[in-house]
C-alpha atoms as a PDB file:
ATOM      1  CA  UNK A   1      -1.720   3.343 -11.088  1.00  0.00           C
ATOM      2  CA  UNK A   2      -0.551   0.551  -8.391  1.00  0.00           C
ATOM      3  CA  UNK A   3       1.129   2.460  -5.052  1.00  0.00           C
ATOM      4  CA  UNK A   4       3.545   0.593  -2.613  1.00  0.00           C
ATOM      5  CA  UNK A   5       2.855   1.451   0.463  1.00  0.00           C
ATOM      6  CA  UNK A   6       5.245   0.439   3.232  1.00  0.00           C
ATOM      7  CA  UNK A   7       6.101   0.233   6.588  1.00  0.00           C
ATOM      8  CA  UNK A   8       2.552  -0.108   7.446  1.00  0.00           C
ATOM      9  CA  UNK A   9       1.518  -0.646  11.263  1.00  0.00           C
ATOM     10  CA  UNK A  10      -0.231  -3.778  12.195  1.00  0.00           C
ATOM     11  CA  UNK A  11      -2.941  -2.453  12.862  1.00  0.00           C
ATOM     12  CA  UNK A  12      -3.700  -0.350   9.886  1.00  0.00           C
ATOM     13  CA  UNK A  13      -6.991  -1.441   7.775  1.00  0.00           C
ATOM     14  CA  UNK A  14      -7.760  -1.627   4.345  1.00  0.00           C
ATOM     15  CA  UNK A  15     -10.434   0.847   5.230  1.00  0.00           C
ATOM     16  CA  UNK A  16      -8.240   3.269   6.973  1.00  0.00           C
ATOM     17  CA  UNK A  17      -5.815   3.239   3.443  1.00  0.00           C
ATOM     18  CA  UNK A  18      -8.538   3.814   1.506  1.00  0.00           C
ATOM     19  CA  UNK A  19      -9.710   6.694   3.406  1.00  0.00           C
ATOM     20  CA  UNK A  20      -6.220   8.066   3.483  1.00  0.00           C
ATOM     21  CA  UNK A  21      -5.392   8.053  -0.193  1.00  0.00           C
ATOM     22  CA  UNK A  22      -9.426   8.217  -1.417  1.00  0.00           C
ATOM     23  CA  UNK A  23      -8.824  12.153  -0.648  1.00  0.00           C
ATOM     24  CA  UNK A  24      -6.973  12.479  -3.480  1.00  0.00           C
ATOM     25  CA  UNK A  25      -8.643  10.416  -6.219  1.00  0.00           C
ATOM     26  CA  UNK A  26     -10.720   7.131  -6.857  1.00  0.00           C
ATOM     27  CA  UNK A  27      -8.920   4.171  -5.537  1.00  0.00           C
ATOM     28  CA  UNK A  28      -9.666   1.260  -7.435  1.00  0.00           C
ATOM     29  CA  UNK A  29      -8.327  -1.132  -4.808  1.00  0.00           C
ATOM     30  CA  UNK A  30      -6.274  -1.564  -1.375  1.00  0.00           C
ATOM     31  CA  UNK A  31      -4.889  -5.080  -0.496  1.00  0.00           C
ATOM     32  CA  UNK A  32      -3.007  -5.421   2.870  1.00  0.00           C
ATOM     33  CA  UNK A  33      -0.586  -7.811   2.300  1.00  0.00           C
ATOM     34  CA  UNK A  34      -0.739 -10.949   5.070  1.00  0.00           C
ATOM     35  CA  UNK A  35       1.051 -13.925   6.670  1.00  0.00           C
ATOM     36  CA  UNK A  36      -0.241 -16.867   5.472  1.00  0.00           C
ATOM     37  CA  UNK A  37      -0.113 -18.742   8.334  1.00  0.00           C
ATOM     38  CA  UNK A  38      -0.918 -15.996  10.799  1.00  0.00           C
ATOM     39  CA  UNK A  39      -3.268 -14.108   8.694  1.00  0.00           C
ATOM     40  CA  UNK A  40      -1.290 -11.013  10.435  1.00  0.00           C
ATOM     41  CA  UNK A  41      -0.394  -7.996   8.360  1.00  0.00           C
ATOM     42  CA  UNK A  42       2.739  -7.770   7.286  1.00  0.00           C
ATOM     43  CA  UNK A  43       3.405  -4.040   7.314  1.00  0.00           C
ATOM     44  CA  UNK A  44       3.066  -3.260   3.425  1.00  0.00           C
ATOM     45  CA  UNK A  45       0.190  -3.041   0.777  1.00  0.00           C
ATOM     46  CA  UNK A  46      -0.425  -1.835  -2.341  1.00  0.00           C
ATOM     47  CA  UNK A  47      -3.219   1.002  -3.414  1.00  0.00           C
ATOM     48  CA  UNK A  48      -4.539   0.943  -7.319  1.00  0.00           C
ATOM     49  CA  UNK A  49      -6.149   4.208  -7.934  1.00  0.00           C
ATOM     50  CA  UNK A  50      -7.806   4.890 -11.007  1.00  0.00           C
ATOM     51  CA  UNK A  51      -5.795   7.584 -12.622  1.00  0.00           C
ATOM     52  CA  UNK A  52      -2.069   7.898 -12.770  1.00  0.00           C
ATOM     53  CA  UNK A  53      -2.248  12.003 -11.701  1.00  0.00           C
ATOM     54  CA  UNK A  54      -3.991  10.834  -8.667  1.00  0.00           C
ATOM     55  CA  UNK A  55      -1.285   8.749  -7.862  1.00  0.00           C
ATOM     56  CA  UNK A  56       1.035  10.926  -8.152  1.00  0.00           C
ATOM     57  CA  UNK A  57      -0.040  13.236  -6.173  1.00  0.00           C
ATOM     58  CA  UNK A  58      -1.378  10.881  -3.295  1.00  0.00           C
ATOM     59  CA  UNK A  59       2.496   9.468  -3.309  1.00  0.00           C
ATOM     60  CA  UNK A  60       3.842  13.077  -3.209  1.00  0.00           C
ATOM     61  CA  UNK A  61       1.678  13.988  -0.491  1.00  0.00           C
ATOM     62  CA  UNK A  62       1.238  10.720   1.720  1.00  0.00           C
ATOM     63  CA  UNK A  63       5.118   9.499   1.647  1.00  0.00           C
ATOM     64  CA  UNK A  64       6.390   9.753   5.203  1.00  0.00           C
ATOM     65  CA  UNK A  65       3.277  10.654   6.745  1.00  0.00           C
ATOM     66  CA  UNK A  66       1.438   9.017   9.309  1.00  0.00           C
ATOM     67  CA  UNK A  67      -1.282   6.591   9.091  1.00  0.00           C
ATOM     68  CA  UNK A  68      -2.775   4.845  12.314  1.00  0.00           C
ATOM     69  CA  UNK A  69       0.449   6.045  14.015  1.00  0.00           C
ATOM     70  CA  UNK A  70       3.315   4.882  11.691  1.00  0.00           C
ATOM     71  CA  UNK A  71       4.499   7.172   9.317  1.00  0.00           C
ATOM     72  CA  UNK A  72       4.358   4.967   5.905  1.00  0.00           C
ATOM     73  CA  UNK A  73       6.981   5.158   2.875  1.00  0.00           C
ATOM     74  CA  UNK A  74       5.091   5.496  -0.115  1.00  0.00           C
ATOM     75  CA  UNK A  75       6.498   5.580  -4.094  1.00  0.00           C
ATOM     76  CA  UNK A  76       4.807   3.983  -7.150  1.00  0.00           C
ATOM     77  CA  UNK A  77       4.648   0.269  -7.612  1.00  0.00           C
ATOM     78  CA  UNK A  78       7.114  -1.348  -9.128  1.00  0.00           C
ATOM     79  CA  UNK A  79       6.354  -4.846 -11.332  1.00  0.00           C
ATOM     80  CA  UNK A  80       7.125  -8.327  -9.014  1.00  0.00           C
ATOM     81  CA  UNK A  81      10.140 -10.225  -9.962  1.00  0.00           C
ATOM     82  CA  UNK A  82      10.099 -13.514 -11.531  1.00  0.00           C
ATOM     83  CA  UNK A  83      11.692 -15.846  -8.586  1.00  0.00           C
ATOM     84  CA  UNK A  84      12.950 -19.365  -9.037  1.00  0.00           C
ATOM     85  CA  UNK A  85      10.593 -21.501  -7.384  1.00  0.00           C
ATOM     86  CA  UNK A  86      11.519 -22.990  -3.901  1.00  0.00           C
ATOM     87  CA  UNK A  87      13.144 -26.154  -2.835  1.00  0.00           C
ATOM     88  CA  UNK A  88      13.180 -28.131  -0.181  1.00  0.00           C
END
């Protein structure tokens, strides 16, 4: 199951996600998502944890709590829309 997790502080670590949500199941993955020209976080990331019920209850018992000081908004994934590309 893929997790949104937003509103993210800056300072927040992939480790310190995956210690958060690894309390209620396996997580597969954690990717911070950054700037590319900074290389700063961007305050959101997504969480894949191996089984959906895990998910599920990591969202339901995560979503407005507090990691590294910012209390994160947390709900399931949802799949990326196609975008035109840009122009310049």
């Amino acid at each position: 199951m893929n997790i949104y997790v937003g509103n993210l502080s800056f300072d927040a670590t992939e480790n310190d996600i995956e210690a958060t949500f690894g309390s209620f199941g396996v997580v597969k993955s954690v990717n911070v998502i950054k700037d590319r020209e900074t290389g700063r976080s961007r305050g959101f990331g997504f969480v894949e944890m191996q089984s959906r019920e895990a998910g599920l209850e990591a969202i339901r018992a995560i979503d407005q709590q507090s990691i590294c000081g910012r209390d994160v908004t947390v709900n399931e994934a949802k799949p990326r829309e196609q975008r035109a590309p840009r122009r310049w």
